[in-house]
Protein backbone atom coordinates (compact mmCIF):
# COMPACT_ATOMS: atom_id res chain seq x y z
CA UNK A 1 68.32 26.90 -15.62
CA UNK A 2 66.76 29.82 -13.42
CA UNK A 3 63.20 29.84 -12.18
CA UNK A 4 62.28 32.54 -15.37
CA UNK A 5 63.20 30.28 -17.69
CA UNK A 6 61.95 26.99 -16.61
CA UNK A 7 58.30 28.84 -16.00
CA UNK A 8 58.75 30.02 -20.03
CA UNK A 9 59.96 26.48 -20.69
CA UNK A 10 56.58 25.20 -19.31
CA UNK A 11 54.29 27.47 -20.93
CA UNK A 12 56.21 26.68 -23.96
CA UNK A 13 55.64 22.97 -23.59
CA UNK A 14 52.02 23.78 -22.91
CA UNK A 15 51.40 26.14 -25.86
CA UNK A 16 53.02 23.20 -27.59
CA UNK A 17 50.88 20.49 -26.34
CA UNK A 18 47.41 22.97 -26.83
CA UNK A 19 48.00 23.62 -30.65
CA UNK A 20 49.56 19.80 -31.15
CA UNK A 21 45.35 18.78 -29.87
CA UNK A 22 43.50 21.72 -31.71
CA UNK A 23 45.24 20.65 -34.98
CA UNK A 24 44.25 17.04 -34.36
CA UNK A 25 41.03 18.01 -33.26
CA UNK A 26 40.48 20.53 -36.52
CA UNK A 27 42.08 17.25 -38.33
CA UNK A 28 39.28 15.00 -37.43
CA UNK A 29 36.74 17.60 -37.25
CA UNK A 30 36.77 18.37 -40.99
CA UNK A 31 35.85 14.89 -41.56
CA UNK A 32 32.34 15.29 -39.95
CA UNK A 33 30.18 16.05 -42.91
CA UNK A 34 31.80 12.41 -44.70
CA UNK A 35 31.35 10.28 -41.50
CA UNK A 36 27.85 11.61 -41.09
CA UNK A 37 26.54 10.44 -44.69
CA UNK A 38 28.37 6.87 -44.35
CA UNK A 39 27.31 6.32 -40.96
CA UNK A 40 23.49 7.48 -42.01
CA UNK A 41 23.83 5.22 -44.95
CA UNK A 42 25.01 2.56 -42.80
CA UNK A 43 22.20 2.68 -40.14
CA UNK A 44 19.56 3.07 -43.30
CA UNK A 45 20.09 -0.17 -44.83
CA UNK A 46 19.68 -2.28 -41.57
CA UNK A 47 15.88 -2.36 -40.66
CA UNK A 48 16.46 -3.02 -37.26
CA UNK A 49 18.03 0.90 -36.99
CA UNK A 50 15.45 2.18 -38.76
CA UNK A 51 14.71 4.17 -35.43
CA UNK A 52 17.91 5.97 -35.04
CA UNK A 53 19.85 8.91 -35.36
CA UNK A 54 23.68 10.12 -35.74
CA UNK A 55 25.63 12.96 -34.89
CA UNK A 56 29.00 13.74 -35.62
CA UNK A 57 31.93 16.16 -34.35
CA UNK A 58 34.92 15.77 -33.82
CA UNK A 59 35.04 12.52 -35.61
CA UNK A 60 32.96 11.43 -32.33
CA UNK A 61 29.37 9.80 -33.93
CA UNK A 62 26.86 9.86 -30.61
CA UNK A 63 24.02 7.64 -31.28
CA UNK A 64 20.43 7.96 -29.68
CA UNK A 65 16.93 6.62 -31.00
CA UNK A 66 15.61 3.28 -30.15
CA UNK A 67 15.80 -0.57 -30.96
CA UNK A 68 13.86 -3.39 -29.73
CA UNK A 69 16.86 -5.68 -28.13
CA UNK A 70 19.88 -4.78 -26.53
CA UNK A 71 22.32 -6.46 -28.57
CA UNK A 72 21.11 -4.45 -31.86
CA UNK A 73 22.33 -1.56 -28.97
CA UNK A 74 25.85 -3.13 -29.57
CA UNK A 75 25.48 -4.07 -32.90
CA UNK A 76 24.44 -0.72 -33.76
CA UNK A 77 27.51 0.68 -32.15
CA UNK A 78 29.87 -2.08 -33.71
CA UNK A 79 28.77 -1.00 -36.89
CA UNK A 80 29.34 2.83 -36.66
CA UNK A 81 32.91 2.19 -34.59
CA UNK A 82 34.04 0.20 -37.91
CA UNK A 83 33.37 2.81 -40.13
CA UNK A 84 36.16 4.66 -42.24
CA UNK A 85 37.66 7.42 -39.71
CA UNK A 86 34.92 7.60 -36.76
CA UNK A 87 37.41 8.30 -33.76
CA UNK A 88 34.79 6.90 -31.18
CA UNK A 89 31.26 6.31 -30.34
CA UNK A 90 28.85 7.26 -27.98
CA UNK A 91 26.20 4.94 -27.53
CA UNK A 92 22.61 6.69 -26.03
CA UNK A 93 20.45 4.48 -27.65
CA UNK A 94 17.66 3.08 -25.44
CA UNK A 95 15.93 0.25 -25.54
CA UNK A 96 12.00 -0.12 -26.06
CA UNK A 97 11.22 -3.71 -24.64
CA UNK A 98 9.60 -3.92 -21.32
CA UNK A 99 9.62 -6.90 -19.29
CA UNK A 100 8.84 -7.01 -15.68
CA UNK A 101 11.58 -7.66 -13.48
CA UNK A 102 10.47 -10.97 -11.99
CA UNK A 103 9.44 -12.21 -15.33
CA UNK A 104 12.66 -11.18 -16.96
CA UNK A 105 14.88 -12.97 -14.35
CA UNK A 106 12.58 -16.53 -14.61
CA UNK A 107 12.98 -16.56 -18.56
CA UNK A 108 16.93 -15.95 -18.08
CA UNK A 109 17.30 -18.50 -15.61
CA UNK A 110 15.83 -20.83 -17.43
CA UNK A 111 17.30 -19.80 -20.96
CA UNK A 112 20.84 -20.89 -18.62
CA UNK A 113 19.67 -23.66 -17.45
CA UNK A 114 19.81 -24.90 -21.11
CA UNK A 115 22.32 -23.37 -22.65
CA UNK A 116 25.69 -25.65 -23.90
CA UNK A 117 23.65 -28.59 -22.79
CA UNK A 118 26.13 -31.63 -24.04
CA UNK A 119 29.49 -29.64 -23.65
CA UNK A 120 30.13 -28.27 -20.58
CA UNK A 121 26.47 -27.25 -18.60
CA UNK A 122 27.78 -29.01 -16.01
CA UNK A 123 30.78 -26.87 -15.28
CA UNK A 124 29.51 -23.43 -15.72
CA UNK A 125 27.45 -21.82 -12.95
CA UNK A 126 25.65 -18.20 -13.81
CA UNK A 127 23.09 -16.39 -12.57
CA UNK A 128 21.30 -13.26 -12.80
CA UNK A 129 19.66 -10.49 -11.60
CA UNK A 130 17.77 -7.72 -13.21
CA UNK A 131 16.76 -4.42 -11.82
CA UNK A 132 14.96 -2.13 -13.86
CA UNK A 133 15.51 -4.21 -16.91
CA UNK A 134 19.34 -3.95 -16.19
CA UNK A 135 20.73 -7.64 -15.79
CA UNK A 136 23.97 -8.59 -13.90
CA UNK A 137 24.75 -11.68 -14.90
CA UNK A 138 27.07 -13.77 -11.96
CA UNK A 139 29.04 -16.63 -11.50
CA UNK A 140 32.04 -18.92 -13.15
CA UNK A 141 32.31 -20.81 -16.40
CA UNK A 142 34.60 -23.40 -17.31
CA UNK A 143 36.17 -21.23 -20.81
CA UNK A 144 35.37 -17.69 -22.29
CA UNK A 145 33.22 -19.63 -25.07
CA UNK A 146 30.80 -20.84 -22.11
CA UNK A 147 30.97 -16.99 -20.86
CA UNK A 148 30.14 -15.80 -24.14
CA UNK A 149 27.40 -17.97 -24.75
CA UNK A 150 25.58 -16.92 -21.25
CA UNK A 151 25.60 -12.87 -22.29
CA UNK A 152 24.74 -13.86 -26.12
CA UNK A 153 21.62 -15.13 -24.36
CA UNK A 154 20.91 -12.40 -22.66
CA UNK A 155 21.83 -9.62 -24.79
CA UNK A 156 19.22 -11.17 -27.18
CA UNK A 157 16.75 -11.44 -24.75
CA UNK A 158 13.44 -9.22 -24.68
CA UNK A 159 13.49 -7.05 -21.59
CA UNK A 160 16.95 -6.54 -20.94
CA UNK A 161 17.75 -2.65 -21.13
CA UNK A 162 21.49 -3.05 -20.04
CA UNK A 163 24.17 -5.68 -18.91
CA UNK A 164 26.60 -5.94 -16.29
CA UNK A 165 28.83 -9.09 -16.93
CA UNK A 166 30.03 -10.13 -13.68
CA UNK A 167 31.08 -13.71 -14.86
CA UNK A 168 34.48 -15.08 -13.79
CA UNK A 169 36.53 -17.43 -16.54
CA UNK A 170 38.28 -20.30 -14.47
CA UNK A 171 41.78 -20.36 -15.18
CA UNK A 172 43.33 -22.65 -18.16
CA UNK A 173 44.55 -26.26 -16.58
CA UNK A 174 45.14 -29.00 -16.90
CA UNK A 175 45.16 -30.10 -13.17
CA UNK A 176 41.55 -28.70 -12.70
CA UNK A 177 40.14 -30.69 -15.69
CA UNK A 178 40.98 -33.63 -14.25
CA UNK A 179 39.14 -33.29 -10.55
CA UNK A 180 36.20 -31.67 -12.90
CA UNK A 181 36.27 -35.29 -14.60
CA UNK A 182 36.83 -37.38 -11.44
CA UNK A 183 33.89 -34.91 -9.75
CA UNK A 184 31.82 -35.86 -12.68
CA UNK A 185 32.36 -39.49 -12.45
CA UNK A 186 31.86 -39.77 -8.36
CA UNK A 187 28.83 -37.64 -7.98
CA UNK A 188 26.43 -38.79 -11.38
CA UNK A 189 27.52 -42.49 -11.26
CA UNK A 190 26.51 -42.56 -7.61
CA UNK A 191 23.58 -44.55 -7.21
CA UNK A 192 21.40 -41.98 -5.41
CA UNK A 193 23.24 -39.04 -7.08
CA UNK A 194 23.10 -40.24 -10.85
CA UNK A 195 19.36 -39.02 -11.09
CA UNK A 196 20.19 -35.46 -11.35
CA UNK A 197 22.51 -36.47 -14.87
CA UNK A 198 18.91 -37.27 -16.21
CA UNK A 199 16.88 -32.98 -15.92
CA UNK A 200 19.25 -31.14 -17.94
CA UNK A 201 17.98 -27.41 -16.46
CA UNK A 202 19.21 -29.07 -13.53
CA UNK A 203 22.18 -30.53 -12.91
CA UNK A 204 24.49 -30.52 -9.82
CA UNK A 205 27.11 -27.55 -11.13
CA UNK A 206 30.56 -28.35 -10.32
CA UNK A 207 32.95 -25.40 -10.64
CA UNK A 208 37.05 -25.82 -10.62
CA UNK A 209 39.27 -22.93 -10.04
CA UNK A 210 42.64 -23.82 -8.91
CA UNK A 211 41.99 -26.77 -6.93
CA UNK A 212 39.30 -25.82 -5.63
CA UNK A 213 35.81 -27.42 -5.86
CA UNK A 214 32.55 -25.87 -5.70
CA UNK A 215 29.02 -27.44 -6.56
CA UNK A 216 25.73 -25.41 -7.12
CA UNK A 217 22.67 -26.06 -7.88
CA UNK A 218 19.37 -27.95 -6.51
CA UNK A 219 18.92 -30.96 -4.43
CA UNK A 220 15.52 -32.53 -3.69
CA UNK A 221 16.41 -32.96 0.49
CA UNK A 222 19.80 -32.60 2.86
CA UNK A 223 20.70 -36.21 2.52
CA UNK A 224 21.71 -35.73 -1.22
CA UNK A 225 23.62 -32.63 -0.48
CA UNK A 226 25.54 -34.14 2.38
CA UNK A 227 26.28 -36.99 0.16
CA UNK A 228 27.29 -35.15 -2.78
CA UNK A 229 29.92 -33.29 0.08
CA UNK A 230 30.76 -36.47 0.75
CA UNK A 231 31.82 -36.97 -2.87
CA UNK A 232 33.81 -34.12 -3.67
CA UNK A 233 35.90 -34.35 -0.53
CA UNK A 234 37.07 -38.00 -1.85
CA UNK A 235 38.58 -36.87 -4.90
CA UNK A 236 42.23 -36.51 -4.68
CA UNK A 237 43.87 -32.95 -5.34
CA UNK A 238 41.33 -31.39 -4.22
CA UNK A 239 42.55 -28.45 -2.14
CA UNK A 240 38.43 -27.44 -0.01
CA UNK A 241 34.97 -28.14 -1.13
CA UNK A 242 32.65 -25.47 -1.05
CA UNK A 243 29.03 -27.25 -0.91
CA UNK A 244 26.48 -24.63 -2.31
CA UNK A 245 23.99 -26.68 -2.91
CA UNK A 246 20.44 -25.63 -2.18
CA UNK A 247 17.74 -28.24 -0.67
CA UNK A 248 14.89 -27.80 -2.04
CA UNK A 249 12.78 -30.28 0.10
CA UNK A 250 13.96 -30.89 4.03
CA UNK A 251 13.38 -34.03 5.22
């Protein structure tokens, strides 16, 4: 093939690939006016939506207005994705709550504290941080249902204008189970130790990924972190020990 007729072959292909996305773009385009009414009938019958508006082209619905929590933000979204040929969804809604900053971050931390209390609290360690109402929430959990938990908490939490989910899943085995159980057994039936077992908001966090052990949380003076060190680094299969815990009293 000479250079003349590969450039025509090009343009061909090009010409070709233009009208293939007008025609799918006219395609979902003359659906507009029908998405617009379902999607407006959809927000209507949910109170909490009351406040906002739809517009469609393209078969693209962008949504602006205002709710009072960020997860009726996603939920809001969720609904209008799900509906009979919407191609996509952009979500501008904004969020009226207003929390200060410091304020925010104390009632998260302390909604974590609590949360899964009885299953696995002591295996999941997450924390956040909030700028400008905008949360980043850190940190490991033991499955994807602990992880899930944490943001349900703070999507549905007054204040919070955005999330960023920074929270790492430890990997599935059956290896790491076992030091979390031996971990669990040589720090809270140690005599000194077994007194953090009894303040659920705070226990000593142990975290397992491959082997590897790391605890968080709060100690009352050095002695109890060294000793909870001490601890970890007895349990066999366990590759380091990372010792994160903070002392809250130095003696």
């Amino acid at each position: 093939m000479n250079k003349i007729s590969k450039t025509l072959a090009v343009f061909l292909s090009v010409g070709v690939l233009s009208i293939g996305l007008i025609a799918q773009t006219a395609s979902a385009g003359r659906y507009d006016g029908e998405i617009q009414s379902r999607v407006s009938t959809e927000l209507a019958a949910k109170k909490e939506f009351r406040n906002l508006r739809a517009a469609t082209e393209d078969g693209i619905v962008t949504l602006t207005g205002t709710v009072d929590l960020y997860q009726q933000k996603l939920d809001a979204a969720k609904k209008v994705r799900k509906t009979e040929k919407v191609q996509g969804v952009r979500n501008l809604i904004a969020v009226t709550s207003n929390v200060p900053d410091s304020q925010l971050a104390a009632q998260l931390d302390r909604k974590l504290y609590f949360d899964r209390i009885g299953y696995d609290n002591e295996f999941n360690f997450v924390t956040v941080a909030v700028k400008d109402g905008v949360t980043t929430v850190s940190g490991e959990t033991r499955t994807e249902v602990g992880r899930d938990s944490a943001l349900a908490l703070v999507n549905r939490t007054p204040g919070v204008k955005d999330v960023v989910n920074d929270i790492q899943v430890s990997p599935v085995s059956i290896f790491d189970d076992d030091i979390r159980l031996r971990a669990l057994r040589a720090i809270y039936h140690d005599n000194v130790l077994s007194r953090y077992a009894s303040d659920p908001a705070a226990p000593i966090r142990i975290v397992v990924s491959n082997g590897k052990l790391s605890l968080y949380g709060t100690v009352e003076n050095t002695m109890d972190k060294q000793l909870a060190g001490m601890r970890a680094n007895r349990i066999p299969g366990v590759f380091s020990v990372a010792n994160n815990l903070v002392v809250t009293k130095h003696s």
